[in-house]
C-alpha atoms as a PDB file:
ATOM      1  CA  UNK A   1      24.940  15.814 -13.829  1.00  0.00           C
ATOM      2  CA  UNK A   2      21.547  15.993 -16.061  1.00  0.00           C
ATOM      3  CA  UNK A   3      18.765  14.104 -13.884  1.00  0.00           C
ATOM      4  CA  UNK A   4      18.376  11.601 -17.910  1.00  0.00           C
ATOM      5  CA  UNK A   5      22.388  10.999 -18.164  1.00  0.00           C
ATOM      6  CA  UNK A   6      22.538  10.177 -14.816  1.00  0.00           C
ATOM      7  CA  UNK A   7      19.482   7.592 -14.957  1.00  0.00           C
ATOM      8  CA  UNK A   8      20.810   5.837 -18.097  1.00  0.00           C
ATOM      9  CA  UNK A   9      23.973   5.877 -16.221  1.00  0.00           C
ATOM     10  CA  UNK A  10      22.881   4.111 -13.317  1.00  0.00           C
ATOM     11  CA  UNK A  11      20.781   1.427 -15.371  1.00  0.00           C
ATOM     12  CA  UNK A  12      24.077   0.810 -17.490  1.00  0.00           C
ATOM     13  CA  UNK A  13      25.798  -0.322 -13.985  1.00  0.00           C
ATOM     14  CA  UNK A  14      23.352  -2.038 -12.961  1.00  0.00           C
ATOM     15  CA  UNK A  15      21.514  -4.202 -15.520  1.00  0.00           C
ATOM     16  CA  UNK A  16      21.209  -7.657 -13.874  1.00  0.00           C
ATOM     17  CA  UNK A  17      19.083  -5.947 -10.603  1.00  0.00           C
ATOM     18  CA  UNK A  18      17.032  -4.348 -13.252  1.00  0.00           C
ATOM     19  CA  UNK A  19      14.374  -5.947 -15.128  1.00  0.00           C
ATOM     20  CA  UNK A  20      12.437  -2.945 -16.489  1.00  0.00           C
ATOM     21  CA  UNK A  21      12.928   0.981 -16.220  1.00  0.00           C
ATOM     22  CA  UNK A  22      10.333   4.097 -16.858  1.00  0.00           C
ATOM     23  CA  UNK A  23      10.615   7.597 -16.362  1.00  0.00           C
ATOM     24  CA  UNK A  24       6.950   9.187 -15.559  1.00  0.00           C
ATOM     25  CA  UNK A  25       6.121  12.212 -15.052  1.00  0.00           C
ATOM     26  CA  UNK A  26       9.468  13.632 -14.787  1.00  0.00           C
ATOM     27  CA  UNK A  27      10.400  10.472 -12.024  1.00  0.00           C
ATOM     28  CA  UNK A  28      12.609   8.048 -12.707  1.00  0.00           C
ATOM     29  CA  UNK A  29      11.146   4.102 -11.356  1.00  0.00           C
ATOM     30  CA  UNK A  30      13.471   0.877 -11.572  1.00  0.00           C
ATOM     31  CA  UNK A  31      11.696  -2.450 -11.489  1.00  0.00           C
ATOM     32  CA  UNK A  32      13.384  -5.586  -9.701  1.00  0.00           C
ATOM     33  CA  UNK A  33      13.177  -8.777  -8.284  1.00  0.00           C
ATOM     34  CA  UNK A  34      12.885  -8.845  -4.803  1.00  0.00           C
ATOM     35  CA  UNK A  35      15.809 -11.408  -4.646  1.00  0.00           C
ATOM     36  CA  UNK A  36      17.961  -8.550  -5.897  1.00  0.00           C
ATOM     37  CA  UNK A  37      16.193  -5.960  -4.183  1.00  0.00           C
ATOM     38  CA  UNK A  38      18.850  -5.627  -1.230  1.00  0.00           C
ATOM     39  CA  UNK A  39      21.622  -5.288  -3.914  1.00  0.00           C
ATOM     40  CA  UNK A  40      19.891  -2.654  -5.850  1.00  0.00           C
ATOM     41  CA  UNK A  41      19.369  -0.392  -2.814  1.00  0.00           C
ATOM     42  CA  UNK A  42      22.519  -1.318  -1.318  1.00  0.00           C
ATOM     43  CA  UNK A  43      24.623  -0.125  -4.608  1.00  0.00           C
ATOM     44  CA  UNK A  44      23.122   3.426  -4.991  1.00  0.00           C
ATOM     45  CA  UNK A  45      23.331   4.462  -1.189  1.00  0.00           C
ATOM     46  CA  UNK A  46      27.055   4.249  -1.279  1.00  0.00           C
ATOM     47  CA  UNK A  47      28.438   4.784  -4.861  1.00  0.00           C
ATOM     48  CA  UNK A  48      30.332   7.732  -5.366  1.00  0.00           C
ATOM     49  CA  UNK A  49      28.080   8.606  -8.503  1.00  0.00           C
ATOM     50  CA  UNK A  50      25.100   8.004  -7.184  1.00  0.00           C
ATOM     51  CA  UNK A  51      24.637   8.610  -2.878  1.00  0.00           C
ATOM     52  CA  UNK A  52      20.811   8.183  -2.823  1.00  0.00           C
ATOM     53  CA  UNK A  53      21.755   8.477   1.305  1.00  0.00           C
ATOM     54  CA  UNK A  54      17.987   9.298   2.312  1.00  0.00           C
ATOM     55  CA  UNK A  55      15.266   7.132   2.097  1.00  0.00           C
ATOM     56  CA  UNK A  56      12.122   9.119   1.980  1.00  0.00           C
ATOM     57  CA  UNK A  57       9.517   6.125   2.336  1.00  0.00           C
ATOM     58  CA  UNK A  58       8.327   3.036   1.907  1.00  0.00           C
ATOM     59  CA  UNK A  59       5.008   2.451   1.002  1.00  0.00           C
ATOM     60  CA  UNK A  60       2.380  -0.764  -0.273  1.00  0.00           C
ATOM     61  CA  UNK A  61       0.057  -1.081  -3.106  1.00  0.00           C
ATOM     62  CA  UNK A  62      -2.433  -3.710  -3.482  1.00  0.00           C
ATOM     63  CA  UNK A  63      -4.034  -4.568  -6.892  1.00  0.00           C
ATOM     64  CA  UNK A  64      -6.024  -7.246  -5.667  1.00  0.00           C
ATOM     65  CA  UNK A  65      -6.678  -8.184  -9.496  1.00  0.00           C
ATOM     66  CA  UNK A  66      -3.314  -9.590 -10.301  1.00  0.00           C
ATOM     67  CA  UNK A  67      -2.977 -13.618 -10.419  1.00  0.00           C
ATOM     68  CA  UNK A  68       0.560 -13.184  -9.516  1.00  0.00           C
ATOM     69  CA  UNK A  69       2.410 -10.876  -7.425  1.00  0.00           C
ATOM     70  CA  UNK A  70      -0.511  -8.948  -5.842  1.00  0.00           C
ATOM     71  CA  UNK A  71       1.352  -5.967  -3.711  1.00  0.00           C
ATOM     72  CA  UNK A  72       4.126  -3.851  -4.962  1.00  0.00           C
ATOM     73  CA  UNK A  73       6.673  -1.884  -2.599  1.00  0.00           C
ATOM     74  CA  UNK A  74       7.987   1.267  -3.175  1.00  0.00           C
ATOM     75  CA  UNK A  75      11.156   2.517  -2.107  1.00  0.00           C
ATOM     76  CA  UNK A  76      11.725   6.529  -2.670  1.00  0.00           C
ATOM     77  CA  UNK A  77      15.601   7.830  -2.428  1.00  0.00           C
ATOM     78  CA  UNK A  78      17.054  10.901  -2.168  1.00  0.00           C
ATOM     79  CA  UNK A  79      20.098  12.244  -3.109  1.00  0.00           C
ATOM     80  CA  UNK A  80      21.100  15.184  -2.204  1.00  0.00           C
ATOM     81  CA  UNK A  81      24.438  15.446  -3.420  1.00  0.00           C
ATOM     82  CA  UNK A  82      23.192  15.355  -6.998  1.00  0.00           C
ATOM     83  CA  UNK A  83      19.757  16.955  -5.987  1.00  0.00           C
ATOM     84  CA  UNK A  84      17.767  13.619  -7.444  1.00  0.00           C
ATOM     85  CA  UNK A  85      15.119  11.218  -7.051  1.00  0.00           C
ATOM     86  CA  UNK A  86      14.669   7.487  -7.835  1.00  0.00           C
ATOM     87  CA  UNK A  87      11.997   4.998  -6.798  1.00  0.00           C
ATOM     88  CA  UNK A  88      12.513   1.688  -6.969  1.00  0.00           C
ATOM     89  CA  UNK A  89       9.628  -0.784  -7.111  1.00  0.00           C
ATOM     90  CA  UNK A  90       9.197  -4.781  -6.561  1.00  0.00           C
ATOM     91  CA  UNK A  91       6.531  -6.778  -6.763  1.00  0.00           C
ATOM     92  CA  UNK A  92       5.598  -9.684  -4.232  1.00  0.00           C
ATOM     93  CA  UNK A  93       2.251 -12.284  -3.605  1.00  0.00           C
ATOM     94  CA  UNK A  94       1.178 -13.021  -0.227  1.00  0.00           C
ATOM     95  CA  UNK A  95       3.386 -15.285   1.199  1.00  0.00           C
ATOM     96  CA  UNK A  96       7.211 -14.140  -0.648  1.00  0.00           C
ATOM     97  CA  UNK A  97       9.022 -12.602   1.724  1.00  0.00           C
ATOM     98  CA  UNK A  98      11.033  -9.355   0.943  1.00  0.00           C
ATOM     99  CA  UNK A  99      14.282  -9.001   2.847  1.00  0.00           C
ATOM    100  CA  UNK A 100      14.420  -6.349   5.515  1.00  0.00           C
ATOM    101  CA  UNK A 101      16.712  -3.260   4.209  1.00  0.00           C
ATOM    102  CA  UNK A 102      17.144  -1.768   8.004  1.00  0.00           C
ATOM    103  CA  UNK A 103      20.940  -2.977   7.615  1.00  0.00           C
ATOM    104  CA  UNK A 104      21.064  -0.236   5.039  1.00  0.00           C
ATOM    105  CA  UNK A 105      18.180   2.485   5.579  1.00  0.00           C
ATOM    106  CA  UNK A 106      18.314   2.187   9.517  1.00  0.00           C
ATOM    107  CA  UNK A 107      14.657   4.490   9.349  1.00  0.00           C
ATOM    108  CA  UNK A 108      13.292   1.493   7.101  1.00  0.00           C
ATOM    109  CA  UNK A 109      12.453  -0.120  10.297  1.00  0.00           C
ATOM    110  CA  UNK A 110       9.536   1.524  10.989  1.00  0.00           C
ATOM    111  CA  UNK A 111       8.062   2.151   7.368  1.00  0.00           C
ATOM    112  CA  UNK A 112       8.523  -1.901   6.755  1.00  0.00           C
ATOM    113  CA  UNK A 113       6.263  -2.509  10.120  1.00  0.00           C
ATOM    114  CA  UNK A 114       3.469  -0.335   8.674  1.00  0.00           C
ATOM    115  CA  UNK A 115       3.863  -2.112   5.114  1.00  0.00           C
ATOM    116  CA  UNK A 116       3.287  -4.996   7.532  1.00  0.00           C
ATOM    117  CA  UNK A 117       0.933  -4.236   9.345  1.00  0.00           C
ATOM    118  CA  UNK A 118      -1.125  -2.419   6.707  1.00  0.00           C
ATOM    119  CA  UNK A 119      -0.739  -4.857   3.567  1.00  0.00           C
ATOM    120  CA  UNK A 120       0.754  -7.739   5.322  1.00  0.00           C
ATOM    121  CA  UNK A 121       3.991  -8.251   3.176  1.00  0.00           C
ATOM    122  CA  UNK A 122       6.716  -9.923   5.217  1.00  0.00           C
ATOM    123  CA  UNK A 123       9.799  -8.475   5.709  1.00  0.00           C
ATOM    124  CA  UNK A 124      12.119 -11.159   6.860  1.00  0.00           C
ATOM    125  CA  UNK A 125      15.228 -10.757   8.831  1.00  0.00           C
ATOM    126  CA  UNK A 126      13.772  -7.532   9.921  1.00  0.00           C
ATOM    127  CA  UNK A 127      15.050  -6.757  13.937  1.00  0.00           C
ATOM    128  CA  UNK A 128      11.691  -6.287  15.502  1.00  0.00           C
ATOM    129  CA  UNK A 129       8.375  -6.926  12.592  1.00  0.00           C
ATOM    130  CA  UNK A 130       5.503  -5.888  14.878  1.00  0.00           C
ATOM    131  CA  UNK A 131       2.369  -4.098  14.126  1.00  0.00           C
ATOM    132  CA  UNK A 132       2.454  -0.280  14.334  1.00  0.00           C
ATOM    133  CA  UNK A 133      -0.728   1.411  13.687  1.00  0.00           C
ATOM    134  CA  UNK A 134      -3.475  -1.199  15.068  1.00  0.00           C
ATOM    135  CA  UNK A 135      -3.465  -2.604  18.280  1.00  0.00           C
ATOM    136  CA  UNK A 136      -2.400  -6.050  19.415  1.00  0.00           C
ATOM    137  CA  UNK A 137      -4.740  -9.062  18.482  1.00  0.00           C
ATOM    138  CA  UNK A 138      -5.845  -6.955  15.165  1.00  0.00           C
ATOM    139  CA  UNK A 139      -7.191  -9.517  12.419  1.00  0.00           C
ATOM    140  CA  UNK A 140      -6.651  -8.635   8.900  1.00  0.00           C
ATOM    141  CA  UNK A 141      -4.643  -5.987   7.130  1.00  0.00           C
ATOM    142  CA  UNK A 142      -6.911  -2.950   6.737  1.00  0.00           C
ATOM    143  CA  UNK A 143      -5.280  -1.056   3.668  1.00  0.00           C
ATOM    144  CA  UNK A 144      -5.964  -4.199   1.444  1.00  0.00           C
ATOM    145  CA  UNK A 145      -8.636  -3.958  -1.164  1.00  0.00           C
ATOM    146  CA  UNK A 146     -10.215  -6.797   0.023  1.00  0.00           C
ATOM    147  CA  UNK A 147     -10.803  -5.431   3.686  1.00  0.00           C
ATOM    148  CA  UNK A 148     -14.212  -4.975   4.644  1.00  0.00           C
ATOM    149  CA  UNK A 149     -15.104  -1.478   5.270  1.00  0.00           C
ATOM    150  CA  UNK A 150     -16.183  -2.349   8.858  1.00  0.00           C
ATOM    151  CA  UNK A 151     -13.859  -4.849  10.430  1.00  0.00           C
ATOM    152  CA  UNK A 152     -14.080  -7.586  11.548  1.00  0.00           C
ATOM    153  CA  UNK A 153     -13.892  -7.061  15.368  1.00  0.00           C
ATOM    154  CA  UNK A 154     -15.948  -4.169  17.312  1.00  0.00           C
ATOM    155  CA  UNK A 155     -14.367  -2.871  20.513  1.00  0.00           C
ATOM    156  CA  UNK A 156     -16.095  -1.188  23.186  1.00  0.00           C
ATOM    157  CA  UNK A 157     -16.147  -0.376  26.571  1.00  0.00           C
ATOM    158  CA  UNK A 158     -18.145  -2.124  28.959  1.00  0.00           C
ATOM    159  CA  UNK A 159     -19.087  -0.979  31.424  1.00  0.00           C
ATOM    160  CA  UNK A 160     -20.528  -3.997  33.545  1.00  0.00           C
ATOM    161  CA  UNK A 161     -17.266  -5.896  33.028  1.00  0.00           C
ATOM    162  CA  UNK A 162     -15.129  -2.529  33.745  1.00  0.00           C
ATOM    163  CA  UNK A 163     -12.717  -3.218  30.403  1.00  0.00           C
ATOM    164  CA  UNK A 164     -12.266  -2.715  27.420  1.00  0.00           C
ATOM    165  CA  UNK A 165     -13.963  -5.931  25.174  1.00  0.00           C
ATOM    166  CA  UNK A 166     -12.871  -6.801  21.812  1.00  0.00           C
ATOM    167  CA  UNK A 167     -16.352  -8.968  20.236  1.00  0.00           C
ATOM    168  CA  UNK A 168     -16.796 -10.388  16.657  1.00  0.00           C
ATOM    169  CA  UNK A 169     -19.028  -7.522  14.393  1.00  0.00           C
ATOM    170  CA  UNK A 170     -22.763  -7.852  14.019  1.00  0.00           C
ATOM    171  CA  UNK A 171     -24.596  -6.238  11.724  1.00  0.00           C
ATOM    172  CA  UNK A 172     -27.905  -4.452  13.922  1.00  0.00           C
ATOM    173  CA  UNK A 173     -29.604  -3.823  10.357  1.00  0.00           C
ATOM    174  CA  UNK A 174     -30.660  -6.763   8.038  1.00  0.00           C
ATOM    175  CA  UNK A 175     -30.393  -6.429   4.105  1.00  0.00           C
ATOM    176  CA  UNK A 176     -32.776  -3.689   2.638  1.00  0.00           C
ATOM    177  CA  UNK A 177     -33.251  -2.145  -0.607  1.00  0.00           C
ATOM    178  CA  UNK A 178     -33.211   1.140  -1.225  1.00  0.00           C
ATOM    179  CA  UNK A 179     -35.112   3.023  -3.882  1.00  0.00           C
ATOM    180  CA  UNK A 180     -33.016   5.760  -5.165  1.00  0.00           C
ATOM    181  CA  UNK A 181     -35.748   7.060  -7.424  1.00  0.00           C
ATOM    182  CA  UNK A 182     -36.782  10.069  -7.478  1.00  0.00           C
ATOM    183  CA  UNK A 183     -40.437  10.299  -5.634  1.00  0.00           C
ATOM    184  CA  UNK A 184     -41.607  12.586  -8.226  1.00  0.00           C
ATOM    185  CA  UNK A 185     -41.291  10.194 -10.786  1.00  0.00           C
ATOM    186  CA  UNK A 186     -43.196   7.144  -9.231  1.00  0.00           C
ATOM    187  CA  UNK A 187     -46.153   6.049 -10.602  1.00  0.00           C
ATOM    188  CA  UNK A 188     -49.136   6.078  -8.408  1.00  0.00           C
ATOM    189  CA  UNK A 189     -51.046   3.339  -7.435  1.00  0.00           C
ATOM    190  CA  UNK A 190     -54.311   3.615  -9.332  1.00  0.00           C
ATOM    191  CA  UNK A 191     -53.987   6.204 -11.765  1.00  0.00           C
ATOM    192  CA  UNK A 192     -52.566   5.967 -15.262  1.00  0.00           C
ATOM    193  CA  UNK A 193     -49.763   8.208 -15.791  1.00  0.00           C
ATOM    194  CA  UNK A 194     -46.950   9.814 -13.469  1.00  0.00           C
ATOM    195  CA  UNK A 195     -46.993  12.361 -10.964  1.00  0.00           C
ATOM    196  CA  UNK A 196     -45.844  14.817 -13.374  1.00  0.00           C
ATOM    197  CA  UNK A 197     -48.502  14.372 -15.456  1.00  0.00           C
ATOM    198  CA  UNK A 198     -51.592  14.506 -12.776  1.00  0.00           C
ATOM    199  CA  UNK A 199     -49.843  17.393 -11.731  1.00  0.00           C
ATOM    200  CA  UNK A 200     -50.397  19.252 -15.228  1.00  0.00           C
END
């Protein structure tokens, strides 16, 4: 089936999980809610017209500018039956919850935890939402726009204690200001002109 006919198709079925529909670049991207989220990925995986049996990823994106609905997820299927793409994308705040697809994509298990652990969105009724690329104790969610670029906990070995010690950050360097000028075009103290000029 042509990759266009069988998008329309599919947004024909399906028009009360869908709220808005784009193709881009040659991809085709459903928007939902994330109340209907579940549904929408549950419907293509085992339709005989569709099969999108493979999910590739899921993945966060913050735009930390939005009032509402800060992060969107993004769920990439495959199917290779009809040799197609889809990605399907919702949009959540801080504090919604998105419900846990592992009942249908077993392998989402492990791409929700680092949406979780990177971005913070919760996925509930998910079988085991831990962190899985920082370490225990980690504060913050360091793929947020808002993170600061150094933490905000230093770890380091001591070696008086004999462990590894986990200590609030503090900055060694107080506030300066740089000049980026260049020095060649400073004015020197006591003479009238630039450096370019005394120099001709």
């Amino acid at each position: 089936m042509h990759n266009q006919l069988f998008f329309k198709s599919l947004i024909a079925t399906l028009p009360k999980w869908i709220h808005k529909c784009q193709t881009s670049k040659h991809e085709n991207i459903l928007y939902t809610h994330p109340n209907s989220l579940f549904q929408l990925l549950y419907f293509p995986k085992y339709h005989t017209n569709t099969r999108f049996k493979v999910l590739i990823d899921i993945c966060g994106v913050d735009y930390p500018s939005r009032k509402l609905r800060r992060f969107e997820v993004v769920y990439n299927l495959l199917s290779i039956d009809y040799n197609t793409r889809i990605r399907i994308l919702t949009s959540v705040d801080e504090i919604t919850p998105i419900c846990s697809v592992v009942g249908i994509f077993p392998s989402a298990g492990w791409w929700e935890r680092e949406t979780w652990d990177m971005f913070g969105v919760y996925f509930s009724n998910h079988p085991d939402l831990r962190r899985i690329s920082t370490d225990y104790g980690f504060e913050g969610h360091p793929l947020r726009k808002d993170f600061p670029l150094s933490g905000y906990v230093e770890v380091r070995y001591d070696d008086s204690e004999k462990r590894v010690v986990s200590e609030p950050i503090e900055m060694t360097q107080e506030f300066r200001y740089f000049d980026f000028a260049s020095p060649w075009e400073q004015i020197i103290p006591g003479s009238s002109g630039l450096l370019a000029d005394i120099a001709t």
